[in-house]
PDB file of N, CA and C in Angstrom:
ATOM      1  N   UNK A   1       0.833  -1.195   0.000  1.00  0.00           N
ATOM      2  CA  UNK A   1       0.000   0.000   0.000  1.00  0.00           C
ATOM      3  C   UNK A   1       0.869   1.246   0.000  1.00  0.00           C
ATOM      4  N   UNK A   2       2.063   1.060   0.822  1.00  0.00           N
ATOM      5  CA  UNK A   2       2.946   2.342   1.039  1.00  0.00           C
ATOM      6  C   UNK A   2       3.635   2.368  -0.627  1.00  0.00           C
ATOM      7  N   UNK A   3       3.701   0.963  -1.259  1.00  0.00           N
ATOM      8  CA  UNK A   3       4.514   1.735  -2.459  1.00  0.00           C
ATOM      9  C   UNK A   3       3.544   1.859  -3.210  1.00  0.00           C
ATOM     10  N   UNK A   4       2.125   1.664  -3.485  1.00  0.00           N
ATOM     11  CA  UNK A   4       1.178   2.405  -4.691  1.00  0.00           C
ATOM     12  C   UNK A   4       1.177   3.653  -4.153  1.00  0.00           C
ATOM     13  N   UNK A   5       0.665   4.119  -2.987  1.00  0.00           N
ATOM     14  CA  UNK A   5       0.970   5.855  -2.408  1.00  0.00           C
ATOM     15  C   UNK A   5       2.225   6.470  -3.512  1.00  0.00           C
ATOM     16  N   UNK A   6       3.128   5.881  -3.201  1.00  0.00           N
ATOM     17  CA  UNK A   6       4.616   6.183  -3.355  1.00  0.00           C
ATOM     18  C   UNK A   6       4.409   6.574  -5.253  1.00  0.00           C
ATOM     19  N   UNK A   7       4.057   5.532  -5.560  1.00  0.00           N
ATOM     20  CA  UNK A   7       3.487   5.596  -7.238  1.00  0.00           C
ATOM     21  C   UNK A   7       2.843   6.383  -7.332  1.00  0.00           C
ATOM     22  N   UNK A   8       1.546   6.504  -6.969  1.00  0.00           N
ATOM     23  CA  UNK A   8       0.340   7.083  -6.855  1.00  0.00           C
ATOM     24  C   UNK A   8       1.494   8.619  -7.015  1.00  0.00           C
ATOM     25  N   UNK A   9       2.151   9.148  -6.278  1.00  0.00           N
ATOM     26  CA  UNK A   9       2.173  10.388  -6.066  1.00  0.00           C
ATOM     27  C   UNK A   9       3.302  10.805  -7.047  1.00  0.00           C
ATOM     28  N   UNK A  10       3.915   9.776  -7.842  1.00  0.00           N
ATOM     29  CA  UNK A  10       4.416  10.105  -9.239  1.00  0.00           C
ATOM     30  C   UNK A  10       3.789   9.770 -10.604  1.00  0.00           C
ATOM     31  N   UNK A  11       2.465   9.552 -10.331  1.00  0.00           N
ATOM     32  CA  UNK A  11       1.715   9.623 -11.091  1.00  0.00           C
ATOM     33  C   UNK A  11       1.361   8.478 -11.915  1.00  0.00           C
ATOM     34  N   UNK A  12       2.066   7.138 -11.065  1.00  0.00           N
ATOM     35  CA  UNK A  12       2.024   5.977 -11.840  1.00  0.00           C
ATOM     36  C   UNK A  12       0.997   4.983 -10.824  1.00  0.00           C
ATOM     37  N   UNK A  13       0.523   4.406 -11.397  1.00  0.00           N
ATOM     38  CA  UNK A  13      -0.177   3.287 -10.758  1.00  0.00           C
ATOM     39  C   UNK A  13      -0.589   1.982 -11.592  1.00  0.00           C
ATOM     40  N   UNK A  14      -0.745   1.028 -10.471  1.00  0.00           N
ATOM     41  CA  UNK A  14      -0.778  -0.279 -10.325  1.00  0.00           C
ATOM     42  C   UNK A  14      -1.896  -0.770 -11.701  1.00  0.00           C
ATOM     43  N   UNK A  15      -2.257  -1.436 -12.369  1.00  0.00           N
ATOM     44  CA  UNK A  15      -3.487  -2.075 -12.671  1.00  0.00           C
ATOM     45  C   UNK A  15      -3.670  -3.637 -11.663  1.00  0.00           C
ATOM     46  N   UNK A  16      -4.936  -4.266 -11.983  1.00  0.00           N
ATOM     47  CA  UNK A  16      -5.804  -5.235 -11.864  1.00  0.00           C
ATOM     48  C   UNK A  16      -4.757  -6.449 -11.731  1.00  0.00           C
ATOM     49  N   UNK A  17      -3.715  -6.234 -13.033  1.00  0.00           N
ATOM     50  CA  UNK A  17      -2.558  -7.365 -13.215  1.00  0.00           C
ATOM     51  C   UNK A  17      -1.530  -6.743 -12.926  1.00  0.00           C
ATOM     52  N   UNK A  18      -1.357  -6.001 -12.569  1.00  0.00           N
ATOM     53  CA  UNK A  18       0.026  -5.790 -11.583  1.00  0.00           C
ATOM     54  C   UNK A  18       0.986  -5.012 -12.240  1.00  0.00           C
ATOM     55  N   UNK A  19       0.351  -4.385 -13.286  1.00  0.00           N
ATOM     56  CA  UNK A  19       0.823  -3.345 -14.420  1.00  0.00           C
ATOM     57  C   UNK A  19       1.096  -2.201 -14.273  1.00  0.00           C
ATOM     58  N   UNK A  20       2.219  -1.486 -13.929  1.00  0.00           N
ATOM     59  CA  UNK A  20       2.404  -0.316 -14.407  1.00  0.00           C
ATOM     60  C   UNK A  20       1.618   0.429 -15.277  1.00  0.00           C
ATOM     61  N   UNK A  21       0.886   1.521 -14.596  1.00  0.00           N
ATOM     62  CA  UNK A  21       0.123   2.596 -16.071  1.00  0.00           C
ATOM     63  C   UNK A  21       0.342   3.961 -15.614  1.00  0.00           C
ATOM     64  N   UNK A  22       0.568   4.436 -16.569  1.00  0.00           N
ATOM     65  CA  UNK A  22       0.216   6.225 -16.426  1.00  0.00           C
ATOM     66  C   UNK A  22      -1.021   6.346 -15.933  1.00  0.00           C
ATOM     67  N   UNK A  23      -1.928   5.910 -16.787  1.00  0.00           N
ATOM     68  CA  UNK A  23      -3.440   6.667 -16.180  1.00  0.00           C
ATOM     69  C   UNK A  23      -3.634   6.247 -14.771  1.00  0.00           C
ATOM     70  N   UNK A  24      -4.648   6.549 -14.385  1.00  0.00           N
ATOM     71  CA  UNK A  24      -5.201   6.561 -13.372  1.00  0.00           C
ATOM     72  C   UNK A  24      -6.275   5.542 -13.367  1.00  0.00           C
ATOM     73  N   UNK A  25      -6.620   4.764 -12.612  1.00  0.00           N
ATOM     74  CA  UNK A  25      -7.563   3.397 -12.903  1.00  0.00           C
ATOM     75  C   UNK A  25      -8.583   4.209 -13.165  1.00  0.00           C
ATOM     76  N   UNK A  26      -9.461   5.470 -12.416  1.00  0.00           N
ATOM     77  CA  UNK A  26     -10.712   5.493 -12.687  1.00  0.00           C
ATOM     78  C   UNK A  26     -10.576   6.015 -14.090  1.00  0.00           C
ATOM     79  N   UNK A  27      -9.993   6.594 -14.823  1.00  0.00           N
ATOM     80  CA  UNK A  27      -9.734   7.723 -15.675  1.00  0.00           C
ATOM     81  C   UNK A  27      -9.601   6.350 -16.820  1.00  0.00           C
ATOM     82  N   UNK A  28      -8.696   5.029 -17.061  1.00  0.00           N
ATOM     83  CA  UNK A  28      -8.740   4.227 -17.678  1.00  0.00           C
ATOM     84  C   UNK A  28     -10.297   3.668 -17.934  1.00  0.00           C
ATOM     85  N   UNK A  29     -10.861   3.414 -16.399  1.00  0.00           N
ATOM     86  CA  UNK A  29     -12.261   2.619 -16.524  1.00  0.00           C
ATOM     87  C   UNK A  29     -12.926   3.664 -16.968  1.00  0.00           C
ATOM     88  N   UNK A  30     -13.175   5.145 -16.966  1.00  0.00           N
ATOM     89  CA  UNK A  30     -13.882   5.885 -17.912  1.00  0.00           C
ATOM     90  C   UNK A  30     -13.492   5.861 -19.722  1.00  0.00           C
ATOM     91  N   UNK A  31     -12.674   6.158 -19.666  1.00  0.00           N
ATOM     92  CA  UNK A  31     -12.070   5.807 -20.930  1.00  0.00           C
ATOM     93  C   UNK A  31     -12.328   4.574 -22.028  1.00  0.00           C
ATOM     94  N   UNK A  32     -11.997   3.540 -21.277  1.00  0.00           N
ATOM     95  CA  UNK A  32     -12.783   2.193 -21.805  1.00  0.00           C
ATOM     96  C   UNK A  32     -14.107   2.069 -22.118  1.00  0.00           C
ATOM     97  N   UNK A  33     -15.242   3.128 -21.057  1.00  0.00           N
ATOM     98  CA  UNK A  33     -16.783   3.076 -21.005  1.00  0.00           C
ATOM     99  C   UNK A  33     -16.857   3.768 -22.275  1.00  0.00           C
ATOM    100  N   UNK A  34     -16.196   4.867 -22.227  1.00  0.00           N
ATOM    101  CA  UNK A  34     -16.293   5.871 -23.436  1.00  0.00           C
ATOM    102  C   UNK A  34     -16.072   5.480 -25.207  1.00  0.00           C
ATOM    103  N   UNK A  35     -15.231   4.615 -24.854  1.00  0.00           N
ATOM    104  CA  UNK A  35     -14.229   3.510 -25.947  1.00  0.00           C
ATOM    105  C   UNK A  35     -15.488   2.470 -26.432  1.00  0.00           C
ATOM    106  N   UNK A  36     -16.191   1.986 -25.319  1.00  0.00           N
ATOM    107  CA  UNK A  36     -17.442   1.168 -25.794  1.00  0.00           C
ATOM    108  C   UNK A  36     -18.331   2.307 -26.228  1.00  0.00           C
ATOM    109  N   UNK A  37     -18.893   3.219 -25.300  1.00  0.00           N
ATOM    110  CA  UNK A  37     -20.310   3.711 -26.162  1.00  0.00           C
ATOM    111  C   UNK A  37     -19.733   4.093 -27.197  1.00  0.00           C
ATOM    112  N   UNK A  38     -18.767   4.753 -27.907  1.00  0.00           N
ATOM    113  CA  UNK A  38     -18.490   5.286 -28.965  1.00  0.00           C
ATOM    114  C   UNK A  38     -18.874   3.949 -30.025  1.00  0.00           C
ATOM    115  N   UNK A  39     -18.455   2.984 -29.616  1.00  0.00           N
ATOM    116  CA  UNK A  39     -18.381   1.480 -30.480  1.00  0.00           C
ATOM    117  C   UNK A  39     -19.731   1.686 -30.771  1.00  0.00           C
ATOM    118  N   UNK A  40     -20.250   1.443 -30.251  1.00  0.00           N
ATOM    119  CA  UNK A  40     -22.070   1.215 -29.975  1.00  0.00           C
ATOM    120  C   UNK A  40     -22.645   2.165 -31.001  1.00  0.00           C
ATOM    121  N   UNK A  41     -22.387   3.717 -30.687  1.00  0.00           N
ATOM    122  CA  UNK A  41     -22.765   4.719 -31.527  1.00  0.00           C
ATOM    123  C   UNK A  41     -22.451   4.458 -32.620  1.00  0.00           C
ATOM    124  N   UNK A  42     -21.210   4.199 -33.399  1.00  0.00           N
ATOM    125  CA  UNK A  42     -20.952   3.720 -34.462  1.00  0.00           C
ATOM    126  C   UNK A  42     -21.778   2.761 -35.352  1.00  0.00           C
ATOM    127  N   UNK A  43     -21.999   1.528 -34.372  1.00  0.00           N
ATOM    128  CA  UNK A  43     -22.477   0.424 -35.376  1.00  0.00           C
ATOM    129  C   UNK A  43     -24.067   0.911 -35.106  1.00  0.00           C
ATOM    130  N   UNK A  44     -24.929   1.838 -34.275  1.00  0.00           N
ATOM    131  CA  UNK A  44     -26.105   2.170 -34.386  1.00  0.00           C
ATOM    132  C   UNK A  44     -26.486   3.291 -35.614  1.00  0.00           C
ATOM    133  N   UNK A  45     -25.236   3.844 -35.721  1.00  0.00           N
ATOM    134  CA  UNK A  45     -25.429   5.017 -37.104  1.00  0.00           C
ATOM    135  C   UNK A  45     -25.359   4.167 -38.288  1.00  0.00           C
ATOM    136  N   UNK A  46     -24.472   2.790 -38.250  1.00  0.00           N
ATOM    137  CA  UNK A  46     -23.932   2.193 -39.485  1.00  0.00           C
ATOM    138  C   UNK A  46     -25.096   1.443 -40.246  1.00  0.00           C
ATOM    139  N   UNK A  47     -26.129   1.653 -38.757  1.00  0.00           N
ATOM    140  CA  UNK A  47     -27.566   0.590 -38.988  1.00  0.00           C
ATOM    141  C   UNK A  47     -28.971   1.521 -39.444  1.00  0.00           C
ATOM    142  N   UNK A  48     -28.157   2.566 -38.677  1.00  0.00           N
ATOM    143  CA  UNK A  48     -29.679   3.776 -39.459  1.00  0.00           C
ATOM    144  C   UNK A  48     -29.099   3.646 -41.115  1.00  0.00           C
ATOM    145  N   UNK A  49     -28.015   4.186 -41.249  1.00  0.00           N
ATOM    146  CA  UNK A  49     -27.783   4.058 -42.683  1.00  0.00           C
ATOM    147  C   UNK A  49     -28.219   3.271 -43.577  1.00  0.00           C
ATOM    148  N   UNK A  50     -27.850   2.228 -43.112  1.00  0.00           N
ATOM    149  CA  UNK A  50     -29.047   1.025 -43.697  1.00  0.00           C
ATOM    150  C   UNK A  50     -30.555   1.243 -44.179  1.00  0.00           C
ATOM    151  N   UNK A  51     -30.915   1.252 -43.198  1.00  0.00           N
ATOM    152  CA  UNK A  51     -32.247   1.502 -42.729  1.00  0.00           C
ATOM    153  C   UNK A  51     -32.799   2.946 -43.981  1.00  0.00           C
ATOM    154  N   UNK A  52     -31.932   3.646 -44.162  1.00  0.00           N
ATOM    155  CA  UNK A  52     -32.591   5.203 -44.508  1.00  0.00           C
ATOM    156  C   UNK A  52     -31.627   4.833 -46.195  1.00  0.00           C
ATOM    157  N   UNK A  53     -30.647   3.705 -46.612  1.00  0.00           N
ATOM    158  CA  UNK A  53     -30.461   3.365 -47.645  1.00  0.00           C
ATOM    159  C   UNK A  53     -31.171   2.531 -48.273  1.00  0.00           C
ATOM    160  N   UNK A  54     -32.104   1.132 -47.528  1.00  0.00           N
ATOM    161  CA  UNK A  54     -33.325   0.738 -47.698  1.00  0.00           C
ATOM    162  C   UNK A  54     -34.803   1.347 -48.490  1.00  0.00           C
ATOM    163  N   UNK A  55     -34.830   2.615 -47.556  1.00  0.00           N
ATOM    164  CA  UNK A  55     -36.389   3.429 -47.155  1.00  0.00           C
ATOM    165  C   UNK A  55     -36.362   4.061 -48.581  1.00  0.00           C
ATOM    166  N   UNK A  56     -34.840   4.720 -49.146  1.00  0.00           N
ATOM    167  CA  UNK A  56     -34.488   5.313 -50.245  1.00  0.00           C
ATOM    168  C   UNK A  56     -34.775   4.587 -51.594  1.00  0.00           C
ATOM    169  N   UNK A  57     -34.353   3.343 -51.117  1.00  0.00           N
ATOM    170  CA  UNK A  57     -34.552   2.438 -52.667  1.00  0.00           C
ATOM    171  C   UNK A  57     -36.438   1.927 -52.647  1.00  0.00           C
ATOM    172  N   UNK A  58     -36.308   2.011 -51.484  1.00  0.00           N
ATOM    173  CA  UNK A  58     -37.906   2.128 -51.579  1.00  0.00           C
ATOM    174  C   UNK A  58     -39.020   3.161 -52.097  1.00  0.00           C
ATOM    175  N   UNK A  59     -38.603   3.702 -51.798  1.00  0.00           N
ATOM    176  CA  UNK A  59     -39.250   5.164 -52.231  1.00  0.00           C
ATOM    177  C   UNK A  59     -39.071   5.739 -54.059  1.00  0.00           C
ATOM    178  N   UNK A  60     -37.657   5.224 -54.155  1.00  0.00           N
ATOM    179  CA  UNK A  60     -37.494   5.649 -55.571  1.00  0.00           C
ATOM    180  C   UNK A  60     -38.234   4.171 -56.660  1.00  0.00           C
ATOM    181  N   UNK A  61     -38.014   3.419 -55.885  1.00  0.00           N
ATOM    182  CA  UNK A  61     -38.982   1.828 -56.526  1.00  0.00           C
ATOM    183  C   UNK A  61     -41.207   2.570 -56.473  1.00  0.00           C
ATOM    184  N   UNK A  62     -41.317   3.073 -55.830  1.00  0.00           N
ATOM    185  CA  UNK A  62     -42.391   3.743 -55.736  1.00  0.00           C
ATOM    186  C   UNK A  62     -43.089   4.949 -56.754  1.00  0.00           C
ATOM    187  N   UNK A  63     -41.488   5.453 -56.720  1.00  0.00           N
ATOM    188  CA  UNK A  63     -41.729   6.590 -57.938  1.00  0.00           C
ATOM    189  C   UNK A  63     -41.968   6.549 -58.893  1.00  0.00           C
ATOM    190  N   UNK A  64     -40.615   5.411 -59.230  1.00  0.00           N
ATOM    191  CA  UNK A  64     -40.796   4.559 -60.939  1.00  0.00           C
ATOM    192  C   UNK A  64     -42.304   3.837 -61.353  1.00  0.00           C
ATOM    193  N   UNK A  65     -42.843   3.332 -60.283  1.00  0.00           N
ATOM    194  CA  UNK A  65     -44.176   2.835 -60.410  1.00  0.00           C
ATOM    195  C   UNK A  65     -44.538   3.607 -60.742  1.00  0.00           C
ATOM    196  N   UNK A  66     -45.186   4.771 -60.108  1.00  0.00           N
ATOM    197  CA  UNK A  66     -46.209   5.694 -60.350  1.00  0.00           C
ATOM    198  C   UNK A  66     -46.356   6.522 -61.494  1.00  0.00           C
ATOM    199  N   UNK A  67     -44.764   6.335 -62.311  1.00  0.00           N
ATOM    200  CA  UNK A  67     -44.171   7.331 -63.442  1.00  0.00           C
ATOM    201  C   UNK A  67     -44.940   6.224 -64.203  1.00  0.00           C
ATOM    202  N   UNK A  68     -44.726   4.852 -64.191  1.00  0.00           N
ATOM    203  CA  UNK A  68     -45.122   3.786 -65.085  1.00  0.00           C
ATOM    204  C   UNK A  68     -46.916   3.683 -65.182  1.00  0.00           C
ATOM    205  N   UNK A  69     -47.532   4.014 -64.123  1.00  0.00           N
ATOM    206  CA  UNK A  69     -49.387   3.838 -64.578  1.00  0.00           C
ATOM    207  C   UNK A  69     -49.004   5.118 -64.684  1.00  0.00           C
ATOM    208  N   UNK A  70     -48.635   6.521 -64.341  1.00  0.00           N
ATOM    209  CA  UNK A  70     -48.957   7.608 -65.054  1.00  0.00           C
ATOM    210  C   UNK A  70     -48.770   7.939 -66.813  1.00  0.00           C
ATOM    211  N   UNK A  71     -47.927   6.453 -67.453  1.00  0.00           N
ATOM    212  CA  UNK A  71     -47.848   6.602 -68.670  1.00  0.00           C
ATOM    213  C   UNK A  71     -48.510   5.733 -69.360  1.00  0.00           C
ATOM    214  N   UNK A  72     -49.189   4.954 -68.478  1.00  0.00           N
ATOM    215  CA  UNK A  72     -50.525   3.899 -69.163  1.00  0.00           C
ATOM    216  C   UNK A  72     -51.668   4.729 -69.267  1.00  0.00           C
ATOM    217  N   UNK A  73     -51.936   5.700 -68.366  1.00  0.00           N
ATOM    218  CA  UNK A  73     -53.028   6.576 -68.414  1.00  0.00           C
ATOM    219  C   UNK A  73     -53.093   7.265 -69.767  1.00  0.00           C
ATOM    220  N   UNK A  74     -51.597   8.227 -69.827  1.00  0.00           N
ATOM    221  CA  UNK A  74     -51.604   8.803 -71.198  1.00  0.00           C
ATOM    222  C   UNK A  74     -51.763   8.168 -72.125  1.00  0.00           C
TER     223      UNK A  74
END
């Protein structure tokens, strides 16, 4: 305990496995949280995209229809 203090107050500390780190454990375990939601955000935008690249081909498949009985009419 006296030598993590000792660390601690040069700015180094211990990890989980007995690791030497610069950061600071809480500042790592934020970091990591941050490291995941960012992940998360990513593959949730990668899925709207989808979704709104889908809705698009849909919509233009809709158009072409409507262009097509609007030229059976004429």
């Amino acid at each position: 305990a006296m030598a993590q203090a000792a660390l601690g107050s040069a700015g180094l500390h211990l990890d989980d496995l007995t690791k030497l780190r610069v950061l600071e454990p809480e500042v790592a375990a934020q970091t990591a949280q941050l490291r995941e939601e960012c992940r998360a955000f990513v593959d949730k935008t990668a899925e709207f995209q989808k979704i709104v690249g889908s809705l698009t081909e849909l919509v233009d498949q809709l158009a072409k229809a409507a262009e097509s009985e609007k030229m059976k009419v004429l």
